[in-house]
N, C-alpha and C. Protein backbone atom coordinates (compact mmCIF):
# COMPACT_ATOMS: atom_id res chain seq x y z
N UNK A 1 -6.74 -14.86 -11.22
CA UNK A 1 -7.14 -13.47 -11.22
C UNK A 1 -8.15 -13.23 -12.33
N UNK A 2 -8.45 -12.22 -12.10
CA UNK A 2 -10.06 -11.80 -13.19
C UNK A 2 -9.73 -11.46 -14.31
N UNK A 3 -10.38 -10.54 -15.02
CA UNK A 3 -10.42 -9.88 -16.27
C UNK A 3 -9.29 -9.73 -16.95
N UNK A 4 -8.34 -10.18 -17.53
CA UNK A 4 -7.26 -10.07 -18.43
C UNK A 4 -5.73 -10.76 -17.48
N UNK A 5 -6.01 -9.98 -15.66
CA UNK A 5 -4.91 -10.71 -15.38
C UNK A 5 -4.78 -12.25 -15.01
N UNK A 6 -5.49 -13.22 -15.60
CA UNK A 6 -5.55 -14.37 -15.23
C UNK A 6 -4.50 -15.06 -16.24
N UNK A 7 -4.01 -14.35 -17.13
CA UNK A 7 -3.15 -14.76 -18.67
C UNK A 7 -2.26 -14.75 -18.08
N UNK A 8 -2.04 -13.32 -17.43
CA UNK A 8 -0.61 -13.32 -16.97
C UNK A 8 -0.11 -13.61 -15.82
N UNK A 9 -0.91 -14.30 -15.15
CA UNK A 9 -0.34 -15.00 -14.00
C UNK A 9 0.20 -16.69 -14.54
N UNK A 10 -0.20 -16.91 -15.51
CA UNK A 10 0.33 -18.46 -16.23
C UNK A 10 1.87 -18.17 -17.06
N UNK A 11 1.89 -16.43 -17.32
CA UNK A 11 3.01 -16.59 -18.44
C UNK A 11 4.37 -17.14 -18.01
N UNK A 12 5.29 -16.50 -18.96
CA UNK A 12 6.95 -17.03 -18.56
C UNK A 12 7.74 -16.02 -18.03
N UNK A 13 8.68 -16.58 -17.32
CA UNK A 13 8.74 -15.48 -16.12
C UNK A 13 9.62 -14.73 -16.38
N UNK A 14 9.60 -13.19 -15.74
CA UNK A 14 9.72 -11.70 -16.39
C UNK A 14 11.31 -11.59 -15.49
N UNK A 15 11.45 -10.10 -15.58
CA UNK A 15 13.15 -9.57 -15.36
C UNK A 15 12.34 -8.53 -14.05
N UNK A 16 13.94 -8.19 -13.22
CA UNK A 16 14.03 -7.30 -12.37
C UNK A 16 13.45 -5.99 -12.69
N UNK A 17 14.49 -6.31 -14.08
CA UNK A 17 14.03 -4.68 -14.41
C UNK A 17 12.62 -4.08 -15.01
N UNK A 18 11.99 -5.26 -15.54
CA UNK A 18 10.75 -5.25 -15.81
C UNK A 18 9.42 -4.63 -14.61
N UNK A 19 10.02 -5.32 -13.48
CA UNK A 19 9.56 -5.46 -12.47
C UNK A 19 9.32 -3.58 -11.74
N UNK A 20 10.75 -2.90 -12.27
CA UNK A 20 11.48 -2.16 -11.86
C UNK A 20 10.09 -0.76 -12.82
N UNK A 21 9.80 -1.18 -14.15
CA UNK A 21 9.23 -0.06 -14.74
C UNK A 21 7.78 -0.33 -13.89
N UNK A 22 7.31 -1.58 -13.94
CA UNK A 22 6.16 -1.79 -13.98
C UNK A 22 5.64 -0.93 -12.18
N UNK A 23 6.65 -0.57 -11.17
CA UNK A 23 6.77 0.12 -10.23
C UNK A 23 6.44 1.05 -10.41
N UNK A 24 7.02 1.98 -10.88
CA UNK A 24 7.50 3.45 -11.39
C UNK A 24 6.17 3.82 -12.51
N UNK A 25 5.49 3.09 -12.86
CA UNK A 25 4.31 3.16 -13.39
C UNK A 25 3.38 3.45 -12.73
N UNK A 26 3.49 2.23 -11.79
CA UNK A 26 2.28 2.42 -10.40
C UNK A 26 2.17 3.88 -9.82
N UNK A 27 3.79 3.88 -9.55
CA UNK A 27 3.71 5.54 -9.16
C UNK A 27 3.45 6.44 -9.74
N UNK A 28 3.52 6.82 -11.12
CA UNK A 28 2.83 7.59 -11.97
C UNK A 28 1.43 7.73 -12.04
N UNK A 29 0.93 6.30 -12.20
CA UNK A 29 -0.54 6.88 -11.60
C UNK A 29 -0.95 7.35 -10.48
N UNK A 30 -0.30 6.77 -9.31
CA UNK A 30 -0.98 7.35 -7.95
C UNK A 30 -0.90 8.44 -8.20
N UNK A 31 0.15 9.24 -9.08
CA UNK A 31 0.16 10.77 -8.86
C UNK A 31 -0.81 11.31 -9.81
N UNK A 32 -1.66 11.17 -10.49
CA UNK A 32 -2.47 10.82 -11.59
C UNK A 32 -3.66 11.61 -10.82
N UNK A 33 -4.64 12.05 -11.83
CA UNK A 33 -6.21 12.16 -11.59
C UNK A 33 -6.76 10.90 -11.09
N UNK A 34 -8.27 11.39 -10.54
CA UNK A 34 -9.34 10.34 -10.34
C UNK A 34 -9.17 9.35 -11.57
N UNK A 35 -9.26 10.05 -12.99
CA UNK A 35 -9.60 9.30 -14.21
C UNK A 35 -9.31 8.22 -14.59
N UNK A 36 -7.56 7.97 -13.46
CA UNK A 36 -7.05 7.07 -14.56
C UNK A 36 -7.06 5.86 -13.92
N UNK A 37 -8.32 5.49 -12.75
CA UNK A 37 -8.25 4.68 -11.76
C UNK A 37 -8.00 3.23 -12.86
N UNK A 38 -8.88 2.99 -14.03
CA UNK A 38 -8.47 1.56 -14.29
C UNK A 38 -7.01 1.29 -15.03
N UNK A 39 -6.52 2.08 -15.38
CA UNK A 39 -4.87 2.17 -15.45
C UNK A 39 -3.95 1.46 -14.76
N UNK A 40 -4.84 2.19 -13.77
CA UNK A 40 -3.72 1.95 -12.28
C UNK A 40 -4.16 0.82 -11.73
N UNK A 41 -5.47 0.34 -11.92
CA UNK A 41 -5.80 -1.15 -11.69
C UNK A 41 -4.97 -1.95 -12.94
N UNK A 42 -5.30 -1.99 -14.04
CA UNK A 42 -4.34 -3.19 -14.86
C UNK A 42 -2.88 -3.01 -14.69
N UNK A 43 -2.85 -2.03 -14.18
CA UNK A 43 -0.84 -1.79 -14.09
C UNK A 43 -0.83 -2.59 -13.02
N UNK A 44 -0.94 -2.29 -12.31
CA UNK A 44 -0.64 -2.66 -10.61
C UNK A 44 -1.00 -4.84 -10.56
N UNK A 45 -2.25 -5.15 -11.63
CA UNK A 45 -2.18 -6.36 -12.00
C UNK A 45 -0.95 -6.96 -12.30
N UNK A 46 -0.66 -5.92 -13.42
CA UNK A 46 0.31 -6.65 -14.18
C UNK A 46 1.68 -6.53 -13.39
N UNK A 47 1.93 -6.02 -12.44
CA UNK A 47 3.33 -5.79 -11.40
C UNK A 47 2.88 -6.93 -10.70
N UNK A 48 1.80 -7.60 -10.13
CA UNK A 48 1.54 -8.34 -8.87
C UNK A 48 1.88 -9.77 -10.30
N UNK A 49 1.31 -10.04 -11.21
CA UNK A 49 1.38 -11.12 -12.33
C UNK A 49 2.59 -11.36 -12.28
N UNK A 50 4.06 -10.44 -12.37
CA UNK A 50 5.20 -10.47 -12.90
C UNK A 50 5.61 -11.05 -11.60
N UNK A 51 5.53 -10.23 -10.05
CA UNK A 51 6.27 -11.05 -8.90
C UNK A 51 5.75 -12.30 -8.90
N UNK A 52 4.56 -12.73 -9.04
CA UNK A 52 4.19 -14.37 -8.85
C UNK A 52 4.58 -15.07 -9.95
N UNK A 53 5.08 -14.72 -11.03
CA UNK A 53 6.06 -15.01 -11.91
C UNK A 53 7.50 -15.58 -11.29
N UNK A 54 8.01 -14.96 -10.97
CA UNK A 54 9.43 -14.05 -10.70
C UNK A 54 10.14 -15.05 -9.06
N UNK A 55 8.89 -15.15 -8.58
CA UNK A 55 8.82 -15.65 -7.08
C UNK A 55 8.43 -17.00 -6.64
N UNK A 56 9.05 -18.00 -6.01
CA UNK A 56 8.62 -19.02 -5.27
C UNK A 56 7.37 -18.93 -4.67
N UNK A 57 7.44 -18.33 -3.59
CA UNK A 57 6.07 -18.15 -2.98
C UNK A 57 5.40 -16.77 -2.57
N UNK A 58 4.31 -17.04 -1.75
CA UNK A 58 3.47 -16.37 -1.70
C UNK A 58 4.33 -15.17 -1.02
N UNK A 59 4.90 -15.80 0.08
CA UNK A 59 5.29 -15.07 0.93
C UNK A 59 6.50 -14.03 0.56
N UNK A 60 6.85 -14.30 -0.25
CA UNK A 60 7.83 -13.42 -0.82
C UNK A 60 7.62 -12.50 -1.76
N UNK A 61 6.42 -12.89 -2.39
CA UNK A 61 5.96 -12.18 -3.30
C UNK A 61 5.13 -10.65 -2.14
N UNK A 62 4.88 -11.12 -1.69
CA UNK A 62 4.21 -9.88 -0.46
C UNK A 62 5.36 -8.94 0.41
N UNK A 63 6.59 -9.52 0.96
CA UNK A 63 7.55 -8.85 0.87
C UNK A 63 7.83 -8.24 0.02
N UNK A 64 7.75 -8.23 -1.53
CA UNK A 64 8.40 -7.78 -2.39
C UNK A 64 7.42 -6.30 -2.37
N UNK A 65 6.22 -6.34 -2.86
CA UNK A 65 5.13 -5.35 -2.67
C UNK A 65 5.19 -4.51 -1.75
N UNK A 66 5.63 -5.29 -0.65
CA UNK A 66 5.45 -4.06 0.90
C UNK A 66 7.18 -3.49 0.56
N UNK A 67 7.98 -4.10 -0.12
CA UNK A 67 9.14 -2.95 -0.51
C UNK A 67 8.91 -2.18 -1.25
N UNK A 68 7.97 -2.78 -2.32
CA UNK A 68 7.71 -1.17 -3.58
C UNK A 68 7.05 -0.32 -2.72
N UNK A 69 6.18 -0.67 -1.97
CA UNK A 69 5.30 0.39 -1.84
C UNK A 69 5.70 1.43 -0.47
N UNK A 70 6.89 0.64 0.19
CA UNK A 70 7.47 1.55 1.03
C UNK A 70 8.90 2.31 0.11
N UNK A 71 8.99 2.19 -0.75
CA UNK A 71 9.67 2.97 -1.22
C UNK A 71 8.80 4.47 -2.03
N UNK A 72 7.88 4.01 -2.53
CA UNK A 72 6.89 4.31 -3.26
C UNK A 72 6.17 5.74 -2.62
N UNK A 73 6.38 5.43 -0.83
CA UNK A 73 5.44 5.88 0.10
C UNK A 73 6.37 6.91 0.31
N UNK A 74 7.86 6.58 0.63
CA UNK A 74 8.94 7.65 1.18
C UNK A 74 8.72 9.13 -0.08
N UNK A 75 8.17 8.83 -1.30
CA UNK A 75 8.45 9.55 -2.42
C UNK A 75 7.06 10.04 -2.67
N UNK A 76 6.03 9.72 -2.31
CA UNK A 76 4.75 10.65 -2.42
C UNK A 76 4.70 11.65 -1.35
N UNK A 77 4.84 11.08 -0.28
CA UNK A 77 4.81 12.43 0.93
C UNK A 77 5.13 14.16 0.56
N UNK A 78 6.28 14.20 -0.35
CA UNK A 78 6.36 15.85 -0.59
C UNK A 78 5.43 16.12 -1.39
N UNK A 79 4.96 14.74 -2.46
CA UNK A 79 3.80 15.33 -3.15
C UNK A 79 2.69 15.85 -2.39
N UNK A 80 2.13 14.54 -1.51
CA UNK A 80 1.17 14.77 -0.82
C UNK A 80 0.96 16.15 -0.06
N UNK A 81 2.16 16.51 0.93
CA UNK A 81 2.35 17.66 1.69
C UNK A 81 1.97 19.27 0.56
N UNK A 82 2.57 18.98 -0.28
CA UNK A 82 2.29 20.23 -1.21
C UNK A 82 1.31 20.47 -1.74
N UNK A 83 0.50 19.09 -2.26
CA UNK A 83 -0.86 19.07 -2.79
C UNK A 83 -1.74 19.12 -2.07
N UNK A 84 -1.63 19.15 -0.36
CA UNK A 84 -3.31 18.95 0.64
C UNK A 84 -3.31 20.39 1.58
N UNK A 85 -1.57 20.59 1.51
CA UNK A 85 -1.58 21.89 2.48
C UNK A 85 -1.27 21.28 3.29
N UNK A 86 -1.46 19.82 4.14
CA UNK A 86 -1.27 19.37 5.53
C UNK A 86 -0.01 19.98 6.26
N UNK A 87 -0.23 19.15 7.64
CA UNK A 87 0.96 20.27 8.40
C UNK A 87 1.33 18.91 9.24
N UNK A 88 2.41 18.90 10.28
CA UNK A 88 2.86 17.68 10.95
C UNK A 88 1.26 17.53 12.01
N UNK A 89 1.34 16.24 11.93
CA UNK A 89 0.49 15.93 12.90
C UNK A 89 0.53 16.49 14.19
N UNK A 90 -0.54 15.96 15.01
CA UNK A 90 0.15 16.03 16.56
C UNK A 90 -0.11 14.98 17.19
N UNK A 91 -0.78 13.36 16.60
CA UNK A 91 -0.77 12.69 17.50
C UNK A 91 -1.21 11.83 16.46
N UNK A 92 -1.28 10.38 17.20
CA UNK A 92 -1.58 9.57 16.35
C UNK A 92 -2.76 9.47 16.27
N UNK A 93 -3.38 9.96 16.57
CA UNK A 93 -5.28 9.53 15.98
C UNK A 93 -5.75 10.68 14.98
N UNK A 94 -4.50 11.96 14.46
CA UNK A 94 -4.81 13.15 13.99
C UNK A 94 -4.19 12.20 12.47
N UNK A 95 -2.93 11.32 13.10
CA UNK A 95 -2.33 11.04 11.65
C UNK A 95 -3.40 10.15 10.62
N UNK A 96 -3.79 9.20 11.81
CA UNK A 96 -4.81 8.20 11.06
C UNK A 96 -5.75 8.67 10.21
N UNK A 97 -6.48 10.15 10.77
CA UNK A 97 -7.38 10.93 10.19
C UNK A 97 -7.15 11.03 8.77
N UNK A 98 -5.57 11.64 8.72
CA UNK A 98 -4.98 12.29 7.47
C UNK A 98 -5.01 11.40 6.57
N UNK A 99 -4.22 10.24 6.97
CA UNK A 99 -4.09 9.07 5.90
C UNK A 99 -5.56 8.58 5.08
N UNK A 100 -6.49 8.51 6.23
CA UNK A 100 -7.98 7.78 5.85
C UNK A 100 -8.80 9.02 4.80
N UNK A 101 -8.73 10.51 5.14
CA UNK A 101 -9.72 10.91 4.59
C UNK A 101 -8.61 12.29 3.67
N UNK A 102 -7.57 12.07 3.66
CA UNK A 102 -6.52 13.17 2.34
C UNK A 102 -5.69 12.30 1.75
N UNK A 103 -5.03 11.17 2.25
CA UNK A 103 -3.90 10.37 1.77
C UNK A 103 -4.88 9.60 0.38
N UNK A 104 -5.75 8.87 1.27
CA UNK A 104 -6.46 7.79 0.39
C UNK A 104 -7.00 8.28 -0.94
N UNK A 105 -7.80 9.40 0.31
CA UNK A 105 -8.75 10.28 -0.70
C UNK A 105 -8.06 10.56 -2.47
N UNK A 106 -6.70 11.32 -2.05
CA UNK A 106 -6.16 11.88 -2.94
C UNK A 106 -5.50 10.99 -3.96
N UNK A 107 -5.32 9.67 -3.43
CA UNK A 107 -4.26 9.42 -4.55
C UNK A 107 -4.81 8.15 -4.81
N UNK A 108 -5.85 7.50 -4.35
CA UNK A 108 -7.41 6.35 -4.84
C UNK A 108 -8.48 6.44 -4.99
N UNK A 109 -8.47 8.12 -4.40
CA UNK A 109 -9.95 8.07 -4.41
C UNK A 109 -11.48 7.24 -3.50
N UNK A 110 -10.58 7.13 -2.99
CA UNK A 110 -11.18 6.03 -1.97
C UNK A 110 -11.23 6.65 0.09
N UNK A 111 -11.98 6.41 0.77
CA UNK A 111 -11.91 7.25 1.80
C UNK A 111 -11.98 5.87 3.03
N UNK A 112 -11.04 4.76 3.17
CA UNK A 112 -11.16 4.14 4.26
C UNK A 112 -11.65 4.46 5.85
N UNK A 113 -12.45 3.72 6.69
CA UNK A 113 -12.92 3.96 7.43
C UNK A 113 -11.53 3.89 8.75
N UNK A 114 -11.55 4.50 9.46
CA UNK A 114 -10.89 4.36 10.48
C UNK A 114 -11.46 3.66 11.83
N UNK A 115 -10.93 2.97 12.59
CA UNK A 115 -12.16 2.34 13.46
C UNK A 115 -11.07 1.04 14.61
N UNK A 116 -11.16 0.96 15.39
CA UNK A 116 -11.07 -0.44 15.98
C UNK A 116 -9.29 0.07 16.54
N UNK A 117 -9.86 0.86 17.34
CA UNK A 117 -8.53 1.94 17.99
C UNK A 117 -8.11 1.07 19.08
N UNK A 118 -7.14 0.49 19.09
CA UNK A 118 -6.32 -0.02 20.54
C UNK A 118 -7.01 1.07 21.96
N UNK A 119 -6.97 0.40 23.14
CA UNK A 119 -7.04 1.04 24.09
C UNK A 119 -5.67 1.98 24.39
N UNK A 120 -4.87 1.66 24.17
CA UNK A 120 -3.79 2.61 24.17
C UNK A 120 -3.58 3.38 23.97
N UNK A 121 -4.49 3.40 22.42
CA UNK A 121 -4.45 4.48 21.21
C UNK A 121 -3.25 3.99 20.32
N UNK A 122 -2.55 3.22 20.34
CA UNK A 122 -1.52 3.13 19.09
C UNK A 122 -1.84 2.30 17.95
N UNK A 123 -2.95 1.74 18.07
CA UNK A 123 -3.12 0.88 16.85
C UNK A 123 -4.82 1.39 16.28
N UNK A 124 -4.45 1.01 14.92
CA UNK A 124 -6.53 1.60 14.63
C UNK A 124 -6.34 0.38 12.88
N UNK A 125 -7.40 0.49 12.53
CA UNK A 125 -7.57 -0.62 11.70
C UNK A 125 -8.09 0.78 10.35
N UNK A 126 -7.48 0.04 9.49
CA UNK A 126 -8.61 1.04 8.27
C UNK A 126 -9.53 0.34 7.43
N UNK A 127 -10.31 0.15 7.35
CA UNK A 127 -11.23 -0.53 7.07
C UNK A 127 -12.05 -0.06 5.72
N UNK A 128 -11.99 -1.03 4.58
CA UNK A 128 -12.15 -0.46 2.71
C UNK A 128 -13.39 -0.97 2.56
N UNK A 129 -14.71 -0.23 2.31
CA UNK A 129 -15.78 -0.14 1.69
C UNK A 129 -15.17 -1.23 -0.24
N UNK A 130 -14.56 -0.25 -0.86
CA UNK A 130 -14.02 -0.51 -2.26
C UNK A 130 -12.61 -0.38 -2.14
N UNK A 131 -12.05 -1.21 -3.03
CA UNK A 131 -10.17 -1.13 -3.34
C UNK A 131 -10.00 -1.19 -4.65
N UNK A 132 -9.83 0.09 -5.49
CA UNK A 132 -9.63 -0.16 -6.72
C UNK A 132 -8.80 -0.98 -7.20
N UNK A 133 -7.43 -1.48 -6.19
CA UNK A 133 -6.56 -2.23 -6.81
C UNK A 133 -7.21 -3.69 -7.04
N UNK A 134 -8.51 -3.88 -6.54
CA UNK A 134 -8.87 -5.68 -6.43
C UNK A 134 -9.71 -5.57 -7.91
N UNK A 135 -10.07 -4.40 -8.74
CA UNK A 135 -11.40 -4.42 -9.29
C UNK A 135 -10.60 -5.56 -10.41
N UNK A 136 -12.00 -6.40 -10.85
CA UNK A 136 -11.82 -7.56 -11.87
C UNK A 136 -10.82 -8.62 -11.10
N UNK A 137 -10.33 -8.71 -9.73
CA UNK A 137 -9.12 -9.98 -9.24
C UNK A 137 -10.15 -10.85 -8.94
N UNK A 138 -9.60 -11.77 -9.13
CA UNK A 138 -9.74 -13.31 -8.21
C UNK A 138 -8.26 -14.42 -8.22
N UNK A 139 -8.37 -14.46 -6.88
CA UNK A 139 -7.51 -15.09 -6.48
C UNK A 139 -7.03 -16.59 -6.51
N UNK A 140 -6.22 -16.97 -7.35
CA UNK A 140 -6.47 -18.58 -7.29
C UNK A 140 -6.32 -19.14 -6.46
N UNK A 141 -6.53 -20.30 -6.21
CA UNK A 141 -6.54 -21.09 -4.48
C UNK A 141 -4.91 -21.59 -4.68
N UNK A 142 -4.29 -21.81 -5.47
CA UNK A 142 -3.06 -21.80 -5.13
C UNK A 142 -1.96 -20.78 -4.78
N UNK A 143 -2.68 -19.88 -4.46
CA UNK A 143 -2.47 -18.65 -3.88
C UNK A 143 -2.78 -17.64 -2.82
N UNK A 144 -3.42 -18.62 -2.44
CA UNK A 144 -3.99 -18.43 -0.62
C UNK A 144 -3.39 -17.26 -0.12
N UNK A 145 -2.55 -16.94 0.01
CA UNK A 145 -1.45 -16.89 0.81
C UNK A 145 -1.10 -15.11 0.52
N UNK A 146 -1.56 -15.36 -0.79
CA UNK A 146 -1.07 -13.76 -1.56
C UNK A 146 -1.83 -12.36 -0.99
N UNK A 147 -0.94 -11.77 -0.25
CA UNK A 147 -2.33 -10.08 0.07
C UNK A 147 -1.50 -9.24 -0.67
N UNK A 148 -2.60 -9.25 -2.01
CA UNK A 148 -2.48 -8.99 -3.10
C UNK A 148 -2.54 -7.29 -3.26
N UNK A 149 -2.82 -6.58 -2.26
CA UNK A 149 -2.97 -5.13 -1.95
C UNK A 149 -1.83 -4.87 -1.57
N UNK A 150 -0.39 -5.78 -0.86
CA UNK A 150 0.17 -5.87 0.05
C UNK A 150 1.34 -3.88 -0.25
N UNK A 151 1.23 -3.84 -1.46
CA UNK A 151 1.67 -2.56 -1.35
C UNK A 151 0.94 -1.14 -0.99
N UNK A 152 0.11 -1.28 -0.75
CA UNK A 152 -0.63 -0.34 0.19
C UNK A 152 0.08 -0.13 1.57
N UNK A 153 0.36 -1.70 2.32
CA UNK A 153 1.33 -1.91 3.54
C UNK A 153 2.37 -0.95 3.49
N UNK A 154 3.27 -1.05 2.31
CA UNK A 154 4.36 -0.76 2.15
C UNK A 154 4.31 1.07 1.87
N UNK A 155 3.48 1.47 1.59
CA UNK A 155 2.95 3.09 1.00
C UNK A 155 2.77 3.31 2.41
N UNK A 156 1.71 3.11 3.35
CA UNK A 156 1.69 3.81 4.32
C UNK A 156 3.06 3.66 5.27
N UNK A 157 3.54 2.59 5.54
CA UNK A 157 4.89 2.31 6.06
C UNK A 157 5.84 3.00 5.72
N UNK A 158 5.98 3.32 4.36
CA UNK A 158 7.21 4.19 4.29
C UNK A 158 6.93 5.64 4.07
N UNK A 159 5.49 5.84 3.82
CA UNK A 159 5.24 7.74 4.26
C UNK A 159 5.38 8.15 5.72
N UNK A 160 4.70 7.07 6.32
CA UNK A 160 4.73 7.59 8.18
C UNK A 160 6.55 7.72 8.57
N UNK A 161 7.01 6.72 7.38
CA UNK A 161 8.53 6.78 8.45
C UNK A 161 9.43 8.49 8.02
N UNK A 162 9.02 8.90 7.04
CA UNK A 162 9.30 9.96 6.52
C UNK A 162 9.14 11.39 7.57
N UNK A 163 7.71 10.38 8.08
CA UNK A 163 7.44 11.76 8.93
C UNK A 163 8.01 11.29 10.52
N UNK A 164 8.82 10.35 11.10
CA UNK A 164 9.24 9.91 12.35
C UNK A 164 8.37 9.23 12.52
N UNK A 165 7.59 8.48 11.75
CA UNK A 165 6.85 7.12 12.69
C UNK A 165 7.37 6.07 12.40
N UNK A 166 7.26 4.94 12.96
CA UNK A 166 7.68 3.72 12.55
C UNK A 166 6.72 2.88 13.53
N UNK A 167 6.26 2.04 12.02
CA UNK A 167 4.92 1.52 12.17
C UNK A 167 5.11 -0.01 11.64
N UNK A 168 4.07 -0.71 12.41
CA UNK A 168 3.99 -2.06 11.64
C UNK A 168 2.27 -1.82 10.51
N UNK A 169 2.57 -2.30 9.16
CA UNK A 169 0.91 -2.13 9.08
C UNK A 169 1.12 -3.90 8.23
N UNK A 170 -0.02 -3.83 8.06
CA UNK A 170 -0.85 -5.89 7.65
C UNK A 170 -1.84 -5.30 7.12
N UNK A 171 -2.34 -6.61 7.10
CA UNK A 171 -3.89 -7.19 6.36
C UNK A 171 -3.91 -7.90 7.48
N UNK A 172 -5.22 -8.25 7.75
CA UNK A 172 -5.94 -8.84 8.94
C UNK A 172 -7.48 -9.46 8.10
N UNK A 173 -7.72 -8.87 7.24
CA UNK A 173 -9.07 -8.98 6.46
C UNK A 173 -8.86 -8.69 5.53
N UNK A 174 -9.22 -9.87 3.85
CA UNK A 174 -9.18 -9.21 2.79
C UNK A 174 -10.80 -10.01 1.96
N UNK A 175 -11.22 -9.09 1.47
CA UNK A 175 -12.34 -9.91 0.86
C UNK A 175 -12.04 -10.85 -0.95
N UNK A 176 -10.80 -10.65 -0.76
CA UNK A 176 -10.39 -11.18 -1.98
C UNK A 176 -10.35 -12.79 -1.71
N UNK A 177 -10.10 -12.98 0.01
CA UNK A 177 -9.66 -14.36 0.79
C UNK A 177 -10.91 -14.78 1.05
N UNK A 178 -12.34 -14.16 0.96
CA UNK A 178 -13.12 -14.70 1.47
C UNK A 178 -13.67 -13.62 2.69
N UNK A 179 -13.42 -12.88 2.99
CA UNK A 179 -13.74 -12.20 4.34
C UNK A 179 -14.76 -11.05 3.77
N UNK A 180 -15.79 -10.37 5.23
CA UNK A 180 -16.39 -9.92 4.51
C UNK A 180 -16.22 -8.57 4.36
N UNK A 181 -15.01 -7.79 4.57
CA UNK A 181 -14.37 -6.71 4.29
C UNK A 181 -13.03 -6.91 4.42
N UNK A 182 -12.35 -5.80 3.72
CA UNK A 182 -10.77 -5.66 3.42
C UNK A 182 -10.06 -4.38 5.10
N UNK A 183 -9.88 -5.52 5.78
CA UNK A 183 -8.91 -4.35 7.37
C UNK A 183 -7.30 -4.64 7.25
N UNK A 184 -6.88 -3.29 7.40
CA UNK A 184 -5.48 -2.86 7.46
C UNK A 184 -5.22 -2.88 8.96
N UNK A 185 -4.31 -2.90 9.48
CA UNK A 185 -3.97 -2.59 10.92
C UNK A 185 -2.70 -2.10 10.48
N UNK A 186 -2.76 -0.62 11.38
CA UNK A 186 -1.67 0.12 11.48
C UNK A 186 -1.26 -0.08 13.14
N UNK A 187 -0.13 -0.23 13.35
CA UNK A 187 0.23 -0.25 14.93
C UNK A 187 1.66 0.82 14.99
N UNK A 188 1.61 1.92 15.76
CA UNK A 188 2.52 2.72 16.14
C UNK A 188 4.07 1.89 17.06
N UNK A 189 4.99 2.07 16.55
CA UNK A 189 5.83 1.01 17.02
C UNK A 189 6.62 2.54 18.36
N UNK A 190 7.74 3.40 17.74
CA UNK A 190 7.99 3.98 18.03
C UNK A 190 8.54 5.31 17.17
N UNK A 191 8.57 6.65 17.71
CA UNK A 191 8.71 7.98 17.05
C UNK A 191 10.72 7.81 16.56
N UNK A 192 10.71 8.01 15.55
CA UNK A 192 12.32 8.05 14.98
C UNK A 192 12.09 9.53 15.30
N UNK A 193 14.01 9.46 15.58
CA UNK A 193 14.05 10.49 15.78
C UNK A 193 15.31 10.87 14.31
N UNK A 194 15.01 12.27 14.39
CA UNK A 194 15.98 12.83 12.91
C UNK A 194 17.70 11.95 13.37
N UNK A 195 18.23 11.77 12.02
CA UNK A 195 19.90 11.56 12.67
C UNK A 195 20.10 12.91 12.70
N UNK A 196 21.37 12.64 13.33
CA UNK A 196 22.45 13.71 13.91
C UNK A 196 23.42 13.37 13.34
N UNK A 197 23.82 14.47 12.45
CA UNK A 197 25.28 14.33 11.71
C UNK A 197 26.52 13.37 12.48
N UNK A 198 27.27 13.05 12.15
CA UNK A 198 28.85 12.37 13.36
C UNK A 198 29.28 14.02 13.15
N UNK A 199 29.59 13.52 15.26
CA UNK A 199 30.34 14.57 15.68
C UNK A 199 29.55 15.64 16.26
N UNK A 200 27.82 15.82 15.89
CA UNK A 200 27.22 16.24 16.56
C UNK A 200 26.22 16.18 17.69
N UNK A 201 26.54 15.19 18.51
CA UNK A 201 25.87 14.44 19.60
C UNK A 201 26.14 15.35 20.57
């Protein structure tokens, strides 16, 4: 990795609970101004440094990310909702809208492209001009494997489920791997429905 986090991807390996602030940080900035974008880039380093620490492989280390960040995701939504005014969607190409040009907007600063819509309509790709979380990374080749954004996955995954979606989202393209842009694929799985207390069926 680049600019400072390349130290700490060699160090000695960190705690749960370490793991646990260095989260809860992340989330503090997302809720944060524009200002504090490189913050939230060396934080978010130093959380991805500690799981490849912490972790065997690649692959687990990316599970781990797509759990922060679906936890991460269930817990911005009231922010989000209160801070944009938004209202429930009505369909999935209204939600994609929201996410790409208020979700992003608001809490990266960043306005992903939306694009590469299933014929169905349930799937669309978001597609990143810039990702503040990559600024200063490089990826070591013994790390192929790592989608190092992978909590982004986990943020939109667990805001949509908040609102009754349940979604698969990936990486398909990262330019950190070599590619020549960074694509998300969101795919609409199916609408949750609210529970029903026991006893009220």
């Amino acid at each position: 990795m680049g600019r400072g986090n390349d130290v700490c991807i060699n160090g000695k390996s960190g705690h749960v609970k370490e793991l646990e602030y260095f989260a809860v940080g992340v989330e503090q900035v997302l809720r944060a101004d524009s200002q504090s974008q490189e913050l939230f880039t060396l934080t978010y380093g130093s959380l991805v440094s500690q799981l490849v620490k912490d972790y065997e492989s690649d692959e687990e280390v990316n599970k781990q990310l797509d759990k922060m960040g679906y936890n991460i995701g269930i817990r911005l939504v009231e922010d989000f909702l209160a801070r944009s005014g938004e209202r429930r969607c009505n369909d999935f190409r209204e939600t994609a809208d929201i996410i790409a040009k208020s979700g992003f907007k608001m809490f990266l600063g960043i306005t992903p492209t939306v694009t590469n819509w299933s014929a169905a309509g349930d799937e669309f790709s978001l597609v990143f001009d810039n990702n503040p979380l990559t600024d200063f990374v490089e990826l070591p080749e013994e790390h192929s494997q790592l989608n190092y954004s992978n909590i982004l996955c986990g943020v939109i995954r667990g805001a949509l489920e908040t609102v009754q979606m349940d979604v698969n989202v990936r990486f398909v393209q990262d330019v950190l791997k070599g590619d020549n842009q960074t694509e998300v694929k969101v795919k609409f799985i199916k609408r949750l429905e609210d529970a029903v207390p026991a006893g009220e069926e």
